[in-house]
N, C-alpha and C. Protein backbone atom coordinates (compact mmCIF):
# COMPACT_ATOMS: atom_id res chain seq x y z
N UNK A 1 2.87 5.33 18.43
CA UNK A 1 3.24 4.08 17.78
C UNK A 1 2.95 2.92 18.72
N UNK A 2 2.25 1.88 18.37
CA UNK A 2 2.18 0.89 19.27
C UNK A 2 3.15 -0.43 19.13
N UNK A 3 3.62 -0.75 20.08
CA UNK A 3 4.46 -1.82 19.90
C UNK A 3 3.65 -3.45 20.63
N UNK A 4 4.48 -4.30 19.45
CA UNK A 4 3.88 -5.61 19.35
C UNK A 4 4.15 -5.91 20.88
N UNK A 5 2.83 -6.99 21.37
CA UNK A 5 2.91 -7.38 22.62
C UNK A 5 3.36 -8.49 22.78
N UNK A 6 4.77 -8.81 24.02
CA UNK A 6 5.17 -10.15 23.80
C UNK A 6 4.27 -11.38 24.26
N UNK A 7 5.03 -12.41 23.08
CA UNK A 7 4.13 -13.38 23.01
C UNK A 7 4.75 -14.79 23.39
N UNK A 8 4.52 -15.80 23.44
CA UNK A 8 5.36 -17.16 23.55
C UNK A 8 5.17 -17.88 22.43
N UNK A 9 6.00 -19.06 22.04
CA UNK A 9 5.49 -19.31 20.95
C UNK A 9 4.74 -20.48 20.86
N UNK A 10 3.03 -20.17 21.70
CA UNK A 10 1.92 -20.63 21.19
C UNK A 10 1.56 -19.46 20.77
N UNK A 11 1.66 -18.22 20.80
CA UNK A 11 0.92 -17.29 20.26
C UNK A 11 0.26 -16.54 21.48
N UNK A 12 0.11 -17.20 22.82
CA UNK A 12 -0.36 -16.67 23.62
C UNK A 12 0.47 -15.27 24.67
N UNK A 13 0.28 -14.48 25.44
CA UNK A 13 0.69 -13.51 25.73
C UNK A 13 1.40 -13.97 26.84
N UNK A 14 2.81 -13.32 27.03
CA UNK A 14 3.24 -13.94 27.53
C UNK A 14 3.92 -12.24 28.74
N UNK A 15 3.13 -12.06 29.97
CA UNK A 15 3.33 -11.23 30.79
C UNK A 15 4.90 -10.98 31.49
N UNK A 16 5.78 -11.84 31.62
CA UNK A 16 6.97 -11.64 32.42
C UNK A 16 8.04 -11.85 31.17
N UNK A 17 9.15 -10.93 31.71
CA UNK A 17 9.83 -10.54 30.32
C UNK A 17 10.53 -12.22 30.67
N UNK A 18 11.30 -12.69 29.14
CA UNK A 18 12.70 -13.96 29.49
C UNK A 18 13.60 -13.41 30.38
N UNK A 19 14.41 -14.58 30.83
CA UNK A 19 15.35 -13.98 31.81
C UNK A 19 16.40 -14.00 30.17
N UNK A 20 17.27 -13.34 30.87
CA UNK A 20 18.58 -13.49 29.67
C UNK A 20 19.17 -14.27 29.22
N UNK A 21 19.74 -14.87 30.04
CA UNK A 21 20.72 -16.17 30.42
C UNK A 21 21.52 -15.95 28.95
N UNK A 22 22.27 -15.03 28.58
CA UNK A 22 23.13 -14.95 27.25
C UNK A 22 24.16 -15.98 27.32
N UNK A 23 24.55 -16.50 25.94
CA UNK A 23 25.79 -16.97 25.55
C UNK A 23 26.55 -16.59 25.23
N UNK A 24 28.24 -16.32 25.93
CA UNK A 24 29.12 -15.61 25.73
C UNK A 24 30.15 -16.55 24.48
N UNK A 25 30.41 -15.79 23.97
CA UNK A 25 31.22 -16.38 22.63
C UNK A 25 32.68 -15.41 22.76
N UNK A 26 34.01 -15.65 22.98
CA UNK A 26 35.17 -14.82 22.76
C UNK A 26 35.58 -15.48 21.52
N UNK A 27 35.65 -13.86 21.24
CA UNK A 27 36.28 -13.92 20.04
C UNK A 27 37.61 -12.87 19.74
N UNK A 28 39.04 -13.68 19.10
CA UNK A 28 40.00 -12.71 19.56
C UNK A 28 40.13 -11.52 18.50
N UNK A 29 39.38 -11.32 17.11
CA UNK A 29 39.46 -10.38 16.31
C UNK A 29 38.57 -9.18 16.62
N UNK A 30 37.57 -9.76 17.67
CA UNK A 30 36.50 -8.88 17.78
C UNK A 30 37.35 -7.48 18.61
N UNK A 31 36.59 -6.27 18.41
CA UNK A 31 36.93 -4.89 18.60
C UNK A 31 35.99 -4.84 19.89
N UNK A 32 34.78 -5.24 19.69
CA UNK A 32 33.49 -4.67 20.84
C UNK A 32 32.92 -5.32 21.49
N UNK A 33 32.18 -5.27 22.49
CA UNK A 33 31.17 -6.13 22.46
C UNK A 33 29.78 -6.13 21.73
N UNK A 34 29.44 -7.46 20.77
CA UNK A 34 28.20 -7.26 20.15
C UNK A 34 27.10 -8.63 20.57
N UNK A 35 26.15 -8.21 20.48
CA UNK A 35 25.08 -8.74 21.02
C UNK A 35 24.17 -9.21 19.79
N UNK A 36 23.93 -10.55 19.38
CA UNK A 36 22.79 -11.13 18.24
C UNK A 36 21.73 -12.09 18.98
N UNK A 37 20.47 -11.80 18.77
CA UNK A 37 19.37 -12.73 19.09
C UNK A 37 19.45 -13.75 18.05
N UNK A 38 19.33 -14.96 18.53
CA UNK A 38 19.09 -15.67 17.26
C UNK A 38 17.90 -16.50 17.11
N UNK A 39 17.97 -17.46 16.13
CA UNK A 39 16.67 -18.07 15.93
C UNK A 39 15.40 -18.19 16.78
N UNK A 40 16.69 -18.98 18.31
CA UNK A 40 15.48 -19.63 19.04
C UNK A 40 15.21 -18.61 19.82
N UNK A 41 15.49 -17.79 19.64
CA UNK A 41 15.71 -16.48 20.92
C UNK A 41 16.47 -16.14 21.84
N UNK A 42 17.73 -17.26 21.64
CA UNK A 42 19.26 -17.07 22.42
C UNK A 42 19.62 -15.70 22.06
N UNK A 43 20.63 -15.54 23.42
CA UNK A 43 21.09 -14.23 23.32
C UNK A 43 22.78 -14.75 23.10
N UNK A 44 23.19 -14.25 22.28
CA UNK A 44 24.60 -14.40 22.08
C UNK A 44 25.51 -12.98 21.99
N UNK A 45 26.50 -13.18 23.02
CA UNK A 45 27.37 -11.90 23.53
C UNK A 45 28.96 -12.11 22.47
N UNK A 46 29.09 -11.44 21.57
CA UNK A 46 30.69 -11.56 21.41
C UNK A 46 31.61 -11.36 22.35
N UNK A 47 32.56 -11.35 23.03
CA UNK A 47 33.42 -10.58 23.97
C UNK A 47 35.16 -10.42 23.35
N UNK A 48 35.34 -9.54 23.12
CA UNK A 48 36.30 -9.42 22.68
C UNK A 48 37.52 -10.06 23.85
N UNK A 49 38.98 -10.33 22.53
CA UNK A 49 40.38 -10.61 23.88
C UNK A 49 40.01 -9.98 25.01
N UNK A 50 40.03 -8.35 25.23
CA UNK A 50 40.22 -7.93 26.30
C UNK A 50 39.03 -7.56 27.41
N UNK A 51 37.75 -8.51 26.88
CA UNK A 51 36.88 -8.21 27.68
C UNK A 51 36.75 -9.30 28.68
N UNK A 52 35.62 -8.45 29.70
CA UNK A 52 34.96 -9.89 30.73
C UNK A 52 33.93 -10.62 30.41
N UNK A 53 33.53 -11.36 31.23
CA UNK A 53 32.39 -11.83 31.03
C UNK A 53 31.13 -11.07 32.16
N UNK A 54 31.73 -10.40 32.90
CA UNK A 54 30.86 -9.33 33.73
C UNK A 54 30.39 -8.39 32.96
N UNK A 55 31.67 -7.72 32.60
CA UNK A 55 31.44 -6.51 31.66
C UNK A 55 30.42 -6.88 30.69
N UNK A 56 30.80 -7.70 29.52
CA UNK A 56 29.56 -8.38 28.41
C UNK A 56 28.10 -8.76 29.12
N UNK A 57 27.74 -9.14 30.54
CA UNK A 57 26.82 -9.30 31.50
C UNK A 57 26.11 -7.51 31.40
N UNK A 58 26.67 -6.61 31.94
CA UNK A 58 26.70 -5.21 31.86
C UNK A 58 25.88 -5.12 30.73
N UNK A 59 26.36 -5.33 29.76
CA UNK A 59 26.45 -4.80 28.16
C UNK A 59 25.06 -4.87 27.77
N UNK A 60 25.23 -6.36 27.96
CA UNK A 60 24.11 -6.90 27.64
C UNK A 60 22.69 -6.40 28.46
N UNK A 61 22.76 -6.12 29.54
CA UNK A 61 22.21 -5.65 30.31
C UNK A 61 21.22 -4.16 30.12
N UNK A 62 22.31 -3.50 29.59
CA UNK A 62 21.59 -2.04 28.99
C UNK A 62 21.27 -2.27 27.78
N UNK A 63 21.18 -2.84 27.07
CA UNK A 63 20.46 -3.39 26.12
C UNK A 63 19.39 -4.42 25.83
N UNK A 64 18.70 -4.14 27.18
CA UNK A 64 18.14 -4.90 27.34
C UNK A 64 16.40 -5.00 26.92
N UNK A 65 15.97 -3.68 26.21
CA UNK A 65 15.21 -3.14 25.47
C UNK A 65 15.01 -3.83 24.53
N UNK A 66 16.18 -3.38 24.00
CA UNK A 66 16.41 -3.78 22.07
C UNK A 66 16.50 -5.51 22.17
N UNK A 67 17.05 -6.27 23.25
CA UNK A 67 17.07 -7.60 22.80
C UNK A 67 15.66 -8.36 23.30
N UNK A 68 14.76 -7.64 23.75
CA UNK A 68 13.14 -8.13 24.29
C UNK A 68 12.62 -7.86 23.00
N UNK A 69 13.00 -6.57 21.85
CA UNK A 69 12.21 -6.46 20.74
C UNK A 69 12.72 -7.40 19.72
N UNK A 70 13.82 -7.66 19.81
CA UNK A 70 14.39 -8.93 18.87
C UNK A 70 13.93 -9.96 19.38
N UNK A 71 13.46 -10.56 20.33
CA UNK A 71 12.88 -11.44 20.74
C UNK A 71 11.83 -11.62 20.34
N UNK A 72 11.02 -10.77 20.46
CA UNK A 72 9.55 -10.42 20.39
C UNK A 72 9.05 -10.66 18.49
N UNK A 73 10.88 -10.22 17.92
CA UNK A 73 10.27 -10.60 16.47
C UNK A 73 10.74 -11.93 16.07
N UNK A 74 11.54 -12.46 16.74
CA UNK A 74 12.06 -13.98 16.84
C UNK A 74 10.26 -14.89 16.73
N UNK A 75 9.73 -14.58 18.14
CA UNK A 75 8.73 -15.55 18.37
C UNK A 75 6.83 -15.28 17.36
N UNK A 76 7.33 -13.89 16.71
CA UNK A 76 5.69 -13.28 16.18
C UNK A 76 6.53 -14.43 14.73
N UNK A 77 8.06 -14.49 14.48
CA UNK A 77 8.01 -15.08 13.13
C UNK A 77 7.47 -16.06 12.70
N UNK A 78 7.87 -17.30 13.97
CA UNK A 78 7.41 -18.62 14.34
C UNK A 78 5.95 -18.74 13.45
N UNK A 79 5.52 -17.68 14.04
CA UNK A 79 3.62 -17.68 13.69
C UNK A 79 3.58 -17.86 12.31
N UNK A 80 4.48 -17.10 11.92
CA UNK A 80 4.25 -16.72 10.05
C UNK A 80 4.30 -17.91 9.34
N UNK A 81 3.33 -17.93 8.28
CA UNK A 81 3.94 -19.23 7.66
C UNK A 81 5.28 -19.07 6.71
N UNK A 82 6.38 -20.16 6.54
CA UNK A 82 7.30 -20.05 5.67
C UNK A 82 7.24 -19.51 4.28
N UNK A 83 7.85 -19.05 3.56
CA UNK A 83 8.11 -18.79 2.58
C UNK A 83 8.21 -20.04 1.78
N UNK A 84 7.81 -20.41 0.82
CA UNK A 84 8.06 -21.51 -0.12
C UNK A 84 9.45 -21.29 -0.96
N UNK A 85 10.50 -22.32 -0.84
CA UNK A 85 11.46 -22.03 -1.58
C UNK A 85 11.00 -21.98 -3.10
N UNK A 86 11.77 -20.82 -3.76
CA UNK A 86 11.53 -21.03 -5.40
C UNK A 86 12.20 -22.39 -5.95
N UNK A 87 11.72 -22.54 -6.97
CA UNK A 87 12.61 -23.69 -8.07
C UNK A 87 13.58 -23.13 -8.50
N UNK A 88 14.62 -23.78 -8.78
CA UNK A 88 15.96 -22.92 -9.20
C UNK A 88 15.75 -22.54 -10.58
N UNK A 89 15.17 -22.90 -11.60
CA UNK A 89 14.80 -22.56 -12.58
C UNK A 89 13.98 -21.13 -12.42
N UNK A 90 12.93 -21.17 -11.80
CA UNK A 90 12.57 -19.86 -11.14
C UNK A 90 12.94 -18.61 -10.48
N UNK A 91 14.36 -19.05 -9.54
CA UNK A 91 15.20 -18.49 -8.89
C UNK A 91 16.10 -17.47 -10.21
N UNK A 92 16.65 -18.33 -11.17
CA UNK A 92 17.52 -17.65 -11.89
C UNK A 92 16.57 -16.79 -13.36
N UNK A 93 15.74 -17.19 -13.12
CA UNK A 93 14.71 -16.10 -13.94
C UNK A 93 14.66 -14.84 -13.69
N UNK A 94 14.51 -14.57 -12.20
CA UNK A 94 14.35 -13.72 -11.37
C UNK A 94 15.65 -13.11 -11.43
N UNK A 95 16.60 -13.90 -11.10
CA UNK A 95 17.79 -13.10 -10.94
C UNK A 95 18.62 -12.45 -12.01
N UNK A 96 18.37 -13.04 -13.18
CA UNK A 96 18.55 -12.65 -14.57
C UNK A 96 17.74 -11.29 -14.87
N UNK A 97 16.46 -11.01 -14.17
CA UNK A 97 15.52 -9.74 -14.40
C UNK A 97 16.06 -8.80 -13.64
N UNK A 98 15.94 -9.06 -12.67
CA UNK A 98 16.86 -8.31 -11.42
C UNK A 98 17.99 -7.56 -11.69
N UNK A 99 19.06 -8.64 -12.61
CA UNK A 99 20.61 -7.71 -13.22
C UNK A 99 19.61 -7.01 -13.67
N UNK A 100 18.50 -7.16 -15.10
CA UNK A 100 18.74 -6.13 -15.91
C UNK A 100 17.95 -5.25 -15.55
N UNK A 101 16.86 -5.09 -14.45
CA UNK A 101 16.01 -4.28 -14.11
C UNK A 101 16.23 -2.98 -12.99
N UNK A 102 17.03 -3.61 -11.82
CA UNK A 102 17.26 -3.18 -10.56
C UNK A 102 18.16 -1.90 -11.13
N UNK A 103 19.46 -2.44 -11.80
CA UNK A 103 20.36 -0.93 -12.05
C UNK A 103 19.95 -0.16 -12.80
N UNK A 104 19.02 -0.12 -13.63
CA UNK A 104 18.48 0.89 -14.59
C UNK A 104 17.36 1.51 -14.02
N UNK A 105 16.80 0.96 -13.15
CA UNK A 105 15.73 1.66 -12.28
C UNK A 105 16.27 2.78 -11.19
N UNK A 106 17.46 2.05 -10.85
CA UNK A 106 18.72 2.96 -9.56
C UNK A 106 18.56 4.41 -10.44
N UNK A 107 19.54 3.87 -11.27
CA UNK A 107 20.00 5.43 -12.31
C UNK A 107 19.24 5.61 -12.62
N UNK A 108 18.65 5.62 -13.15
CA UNK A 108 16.92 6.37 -13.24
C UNK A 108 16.15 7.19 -12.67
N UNK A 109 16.35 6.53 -11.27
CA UNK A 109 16.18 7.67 -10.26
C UNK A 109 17.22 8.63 -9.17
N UNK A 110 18.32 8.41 -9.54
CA UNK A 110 19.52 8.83 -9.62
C UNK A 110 19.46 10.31 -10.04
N UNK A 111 19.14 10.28 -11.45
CA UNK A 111 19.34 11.23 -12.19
C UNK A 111 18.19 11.89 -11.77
N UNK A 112 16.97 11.55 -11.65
CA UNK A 112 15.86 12.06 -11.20
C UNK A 112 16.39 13.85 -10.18
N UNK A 113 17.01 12.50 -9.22
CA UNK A 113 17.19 13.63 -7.97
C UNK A 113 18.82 14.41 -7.94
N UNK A 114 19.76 13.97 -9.06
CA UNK A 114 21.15 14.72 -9.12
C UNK A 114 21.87 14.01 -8.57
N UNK A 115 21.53 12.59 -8.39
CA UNK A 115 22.79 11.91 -7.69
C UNK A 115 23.27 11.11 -8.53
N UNK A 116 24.81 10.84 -8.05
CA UNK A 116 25.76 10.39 -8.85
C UNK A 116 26.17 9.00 -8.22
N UNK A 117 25.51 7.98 -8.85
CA UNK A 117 25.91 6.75 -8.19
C UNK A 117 27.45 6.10 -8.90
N UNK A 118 28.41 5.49 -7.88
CA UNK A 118 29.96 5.13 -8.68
C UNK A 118 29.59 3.64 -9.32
N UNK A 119 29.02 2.92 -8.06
CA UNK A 119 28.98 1.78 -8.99
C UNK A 119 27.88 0.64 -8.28
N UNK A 120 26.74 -0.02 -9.20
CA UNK A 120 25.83 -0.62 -8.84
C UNK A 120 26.02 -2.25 -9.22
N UNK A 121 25.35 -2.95 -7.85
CA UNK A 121 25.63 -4.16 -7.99
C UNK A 121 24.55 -5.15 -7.67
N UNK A 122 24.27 -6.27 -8.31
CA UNK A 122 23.23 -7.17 -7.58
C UNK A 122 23.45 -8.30 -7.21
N UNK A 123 23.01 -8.65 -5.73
CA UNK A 123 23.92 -9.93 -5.41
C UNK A 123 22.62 -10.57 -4.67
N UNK A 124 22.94 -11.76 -4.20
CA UNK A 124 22.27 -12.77 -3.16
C UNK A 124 22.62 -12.20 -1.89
N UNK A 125 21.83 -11.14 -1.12
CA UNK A 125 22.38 -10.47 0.02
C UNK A 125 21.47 -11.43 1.27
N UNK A 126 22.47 -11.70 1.98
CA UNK A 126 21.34 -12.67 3.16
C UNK A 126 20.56 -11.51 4.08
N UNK A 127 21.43 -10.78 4.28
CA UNK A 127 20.62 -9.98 5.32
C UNK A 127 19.95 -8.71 5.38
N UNK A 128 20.16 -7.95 3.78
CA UNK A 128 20.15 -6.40 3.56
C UNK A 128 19.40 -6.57 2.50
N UNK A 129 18.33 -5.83 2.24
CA UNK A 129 17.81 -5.48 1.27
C UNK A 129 18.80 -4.73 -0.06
N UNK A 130 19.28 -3.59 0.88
CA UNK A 130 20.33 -2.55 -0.19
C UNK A 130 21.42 -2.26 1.23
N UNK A 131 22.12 -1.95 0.19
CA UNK A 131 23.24 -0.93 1.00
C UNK A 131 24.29 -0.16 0.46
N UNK A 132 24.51 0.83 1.04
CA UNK A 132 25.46 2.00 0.19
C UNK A 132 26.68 1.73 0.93
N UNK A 133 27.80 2.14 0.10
CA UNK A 133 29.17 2.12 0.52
C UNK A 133 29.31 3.66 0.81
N UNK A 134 30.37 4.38 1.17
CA UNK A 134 30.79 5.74 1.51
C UNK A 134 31.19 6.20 0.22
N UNK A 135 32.01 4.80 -0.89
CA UNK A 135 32.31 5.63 -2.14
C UNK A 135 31.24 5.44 -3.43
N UNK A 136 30.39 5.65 -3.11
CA UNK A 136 28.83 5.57 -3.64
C UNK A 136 28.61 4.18 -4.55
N UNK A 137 28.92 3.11 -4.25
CA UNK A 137 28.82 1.96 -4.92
C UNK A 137 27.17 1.46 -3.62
N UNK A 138 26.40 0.96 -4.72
CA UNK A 138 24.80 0.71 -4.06
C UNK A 138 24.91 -0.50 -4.37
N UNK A 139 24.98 -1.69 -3.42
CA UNK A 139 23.90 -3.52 -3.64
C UNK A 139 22.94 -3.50 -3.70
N UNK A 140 22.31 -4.31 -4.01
CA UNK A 140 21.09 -4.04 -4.16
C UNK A 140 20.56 -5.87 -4.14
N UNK A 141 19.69 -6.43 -3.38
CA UNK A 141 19.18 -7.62 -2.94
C UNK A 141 18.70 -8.26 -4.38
N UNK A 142 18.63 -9.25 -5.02
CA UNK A 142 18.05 -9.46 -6.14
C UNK A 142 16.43 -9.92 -5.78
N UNK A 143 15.97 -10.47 -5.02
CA UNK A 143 14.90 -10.38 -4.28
C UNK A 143 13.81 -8.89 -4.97
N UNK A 144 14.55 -7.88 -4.43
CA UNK A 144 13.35 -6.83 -4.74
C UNK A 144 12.83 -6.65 -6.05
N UNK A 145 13.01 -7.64 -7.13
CA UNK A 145 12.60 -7.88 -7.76
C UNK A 145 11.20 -8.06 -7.98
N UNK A 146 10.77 -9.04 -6.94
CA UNK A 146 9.87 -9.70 -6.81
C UNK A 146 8.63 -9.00 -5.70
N UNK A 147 9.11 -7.72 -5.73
CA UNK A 147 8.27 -6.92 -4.64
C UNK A 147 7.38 -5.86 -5.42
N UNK A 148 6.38 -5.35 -4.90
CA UNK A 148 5.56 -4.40 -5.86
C UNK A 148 6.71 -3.13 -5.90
N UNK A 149 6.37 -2.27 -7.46
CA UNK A 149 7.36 -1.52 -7.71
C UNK A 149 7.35 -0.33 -6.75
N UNK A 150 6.44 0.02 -6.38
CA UNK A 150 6.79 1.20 -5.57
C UNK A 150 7.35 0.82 -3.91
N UNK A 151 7.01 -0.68 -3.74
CA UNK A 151 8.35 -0.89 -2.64
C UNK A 151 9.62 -0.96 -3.14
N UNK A 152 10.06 -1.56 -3.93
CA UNK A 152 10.99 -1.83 -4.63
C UNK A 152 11.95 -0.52 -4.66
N UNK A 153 11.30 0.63 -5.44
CA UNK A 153 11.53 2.16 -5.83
C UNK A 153 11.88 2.45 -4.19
N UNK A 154 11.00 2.23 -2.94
CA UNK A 154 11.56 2.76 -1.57
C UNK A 154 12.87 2.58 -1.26
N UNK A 155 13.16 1.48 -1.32
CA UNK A 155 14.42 0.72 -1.48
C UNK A 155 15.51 1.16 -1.85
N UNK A 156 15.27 1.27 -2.90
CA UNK A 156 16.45 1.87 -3.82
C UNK A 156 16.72 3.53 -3.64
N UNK A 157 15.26 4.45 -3.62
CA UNK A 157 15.42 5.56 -2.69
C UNK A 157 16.23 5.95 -1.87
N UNK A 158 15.97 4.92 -0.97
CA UNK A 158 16.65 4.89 0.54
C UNK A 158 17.68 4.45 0.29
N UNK A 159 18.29 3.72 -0.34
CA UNK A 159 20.06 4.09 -0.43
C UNK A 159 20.57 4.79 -1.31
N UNK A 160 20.03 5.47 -2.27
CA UNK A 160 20.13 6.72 -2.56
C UNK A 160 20.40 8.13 -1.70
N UNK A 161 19.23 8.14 -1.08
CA UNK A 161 19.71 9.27 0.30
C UNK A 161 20.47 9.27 0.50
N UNK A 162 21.89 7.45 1.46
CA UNK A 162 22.67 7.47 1.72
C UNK A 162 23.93 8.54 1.26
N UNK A 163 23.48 8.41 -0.37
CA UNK A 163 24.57 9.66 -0.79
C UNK A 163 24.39 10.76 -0.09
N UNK A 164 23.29 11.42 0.31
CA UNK A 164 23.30 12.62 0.52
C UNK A 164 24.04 12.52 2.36
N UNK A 165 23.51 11.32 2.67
CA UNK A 165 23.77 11.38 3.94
C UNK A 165 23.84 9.50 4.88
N UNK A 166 25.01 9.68 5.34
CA UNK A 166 25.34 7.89 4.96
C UNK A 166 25.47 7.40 6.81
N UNK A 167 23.99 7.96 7.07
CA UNK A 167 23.60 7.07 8.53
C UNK A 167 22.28 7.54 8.30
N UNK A 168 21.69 7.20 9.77
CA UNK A 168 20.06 6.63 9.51
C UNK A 168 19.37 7.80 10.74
N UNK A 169 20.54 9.10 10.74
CA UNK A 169 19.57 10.26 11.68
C UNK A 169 18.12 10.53 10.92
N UNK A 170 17.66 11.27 11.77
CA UNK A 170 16.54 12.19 11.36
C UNK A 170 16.69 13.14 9.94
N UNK A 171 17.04 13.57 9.86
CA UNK A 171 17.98 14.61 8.35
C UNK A 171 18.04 13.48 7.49
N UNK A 172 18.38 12.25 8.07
CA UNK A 172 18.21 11.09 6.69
C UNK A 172 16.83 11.10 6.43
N UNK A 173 16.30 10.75 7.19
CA UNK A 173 14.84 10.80 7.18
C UNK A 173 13.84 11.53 6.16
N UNK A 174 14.25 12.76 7.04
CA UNK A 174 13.71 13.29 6.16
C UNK A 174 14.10 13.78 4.35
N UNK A 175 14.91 13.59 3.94
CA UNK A 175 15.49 13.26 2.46
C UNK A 175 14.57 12.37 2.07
N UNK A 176 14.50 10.93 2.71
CA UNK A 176 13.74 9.78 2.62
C UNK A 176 12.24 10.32 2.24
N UNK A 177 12.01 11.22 3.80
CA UNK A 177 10.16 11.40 3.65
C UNK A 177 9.97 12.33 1.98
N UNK A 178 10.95 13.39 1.90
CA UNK A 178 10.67 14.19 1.04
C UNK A 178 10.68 13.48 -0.55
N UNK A 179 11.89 12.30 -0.79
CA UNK A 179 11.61 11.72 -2.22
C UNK A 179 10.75 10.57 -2.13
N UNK A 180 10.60 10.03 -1.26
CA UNK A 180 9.57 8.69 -0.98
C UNK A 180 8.97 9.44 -0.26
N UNK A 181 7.77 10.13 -0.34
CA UNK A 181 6.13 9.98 0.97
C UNK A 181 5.79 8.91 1.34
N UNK A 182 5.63 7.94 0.70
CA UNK A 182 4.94 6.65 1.10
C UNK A 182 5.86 5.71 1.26
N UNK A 183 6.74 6.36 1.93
CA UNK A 183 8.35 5.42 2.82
C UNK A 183 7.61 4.55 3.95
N UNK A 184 6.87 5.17 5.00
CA UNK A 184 6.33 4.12 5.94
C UNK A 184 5.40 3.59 5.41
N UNK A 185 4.43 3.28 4.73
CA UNK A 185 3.87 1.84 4.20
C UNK A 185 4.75 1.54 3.27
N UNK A 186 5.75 1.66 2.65
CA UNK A 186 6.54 0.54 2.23
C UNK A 186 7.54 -0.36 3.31
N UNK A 187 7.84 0.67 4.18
CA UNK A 187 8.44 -0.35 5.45
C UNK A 187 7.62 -1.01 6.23
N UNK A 188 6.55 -1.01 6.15
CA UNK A 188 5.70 -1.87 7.08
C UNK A 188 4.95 -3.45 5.82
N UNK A 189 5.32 -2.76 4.64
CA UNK A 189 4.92 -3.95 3.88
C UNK A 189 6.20 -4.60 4.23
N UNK A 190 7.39 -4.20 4.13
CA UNK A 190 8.79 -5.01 3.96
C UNK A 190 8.57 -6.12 5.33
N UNK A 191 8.30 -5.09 5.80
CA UNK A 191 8.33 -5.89 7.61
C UNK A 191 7.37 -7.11 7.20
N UNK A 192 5.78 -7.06 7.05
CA UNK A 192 4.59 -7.97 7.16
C UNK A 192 5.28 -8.92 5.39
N UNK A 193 5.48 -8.74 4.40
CA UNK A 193 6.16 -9.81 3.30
C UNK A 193 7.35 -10.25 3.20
N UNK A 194 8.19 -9.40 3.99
CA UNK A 194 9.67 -9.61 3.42
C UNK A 194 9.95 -10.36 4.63
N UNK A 195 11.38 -11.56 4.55
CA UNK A 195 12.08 -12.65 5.04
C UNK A 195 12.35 -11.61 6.63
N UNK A 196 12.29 -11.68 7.88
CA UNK A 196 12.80 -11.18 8.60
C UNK A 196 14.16 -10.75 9.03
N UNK A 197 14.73 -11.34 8.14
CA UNK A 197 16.29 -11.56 8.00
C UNK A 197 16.78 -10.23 7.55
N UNK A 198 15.62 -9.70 6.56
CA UNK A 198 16.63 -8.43 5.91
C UNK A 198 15.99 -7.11 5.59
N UNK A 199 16.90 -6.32 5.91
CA UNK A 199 16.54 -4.62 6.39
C UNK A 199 17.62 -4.14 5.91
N UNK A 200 16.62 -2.60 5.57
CA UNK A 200 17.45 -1.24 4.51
C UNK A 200 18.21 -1.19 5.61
N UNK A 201 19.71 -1.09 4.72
CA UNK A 201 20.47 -0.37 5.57
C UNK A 201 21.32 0.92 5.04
């Protein structure tokens, strides 16, 4: 697998990793420490009541992989051109097709494979394409509407599996490879068309 080479945002290659320099944020509900790249490529540390700011330093630290690849997709986005907002007239066209299309396509393939979905929903999801609950209730992005059907069908697939199996091991996987084959070019279309913002979960 080759991975994207970091870049700056002229586009040019950019040889020495960022330094970190994270922003620590306490927060007193928080449980963990969590770590979000954001727009500009800030690193932002939650730290819970009972943490440090060493420790979250630490944290951040061994993770220091995963927040060079969030980076790395921070600055390739820059490149992309924007998305054109729809017209709201347009918007609710879509979303009107979406109710009636998305859940009948679910169960559809539901039944296909013996699964028993509890309850299906379509919303304005900012960050998720789909997602399964533990008591089999599936969201579903109203967006994928607007995607070719056999991405669309990946989608919905893939939180389907969840029933069978409700994390993202290998054994998920393969459920995935076996009812979707053509699971990785639909995730690499999602990646190159879809908003960066949002991923199967």
């Amino acid at each position: 697998m080759q991975h994207a080479l970091p870049l700056d945002a002229a586009g040019t290659l950019n040889p020495e990793p960022r330094t970190l320099n994270p922003v620590f944020v306490r927060h007193p509900r928080a449980r963990r420490y969590v770590i979000r790249v954001v727009d500009d490529g800030t690193v932002r540390v939650t730290v819970p009541r009972w943490g440090s700011k060493r420790e979250a330093l630490a944290f951040a630290e061994q993770q220091r992989a995963w927040i060079d690849k969030q980076r790395r997709r921070v600055e390739q986005d820059r490149l992309q051109p924007r998305p054109v907002p729809l017209a709201p007239d347009v918007e609710r066209a879509f979303r009107a097709r979406a109710a009636r299309e998305l859940p009948a396509r679910l169960l559809e393939l539901a039944v296909e494979r013996g699964l028993q979905v509890s309850r299906v929903s379509v919303r304005n999801q900012r960050w998720r394409w789909g997602s399964c609950s533990p008591n089999g209730h599936i969201c579903l992005n109203w967006r994928l509407v607007t995607m070719p059907a056999w991405v669309r069908d990946y989608v919905l697939i893939h939180e389907l599996m969840h029933l069978r199996r409700l994390d993202h091991s290998p054994t998920f996987w393969k459920f995935v490879a076996a009812a979707c084959p053509e699971y990785q070019e639909a995730r690499r279309y999602l990646r190159s068309h879809g908003t960066n913002t949002l991923v199967v979960s």
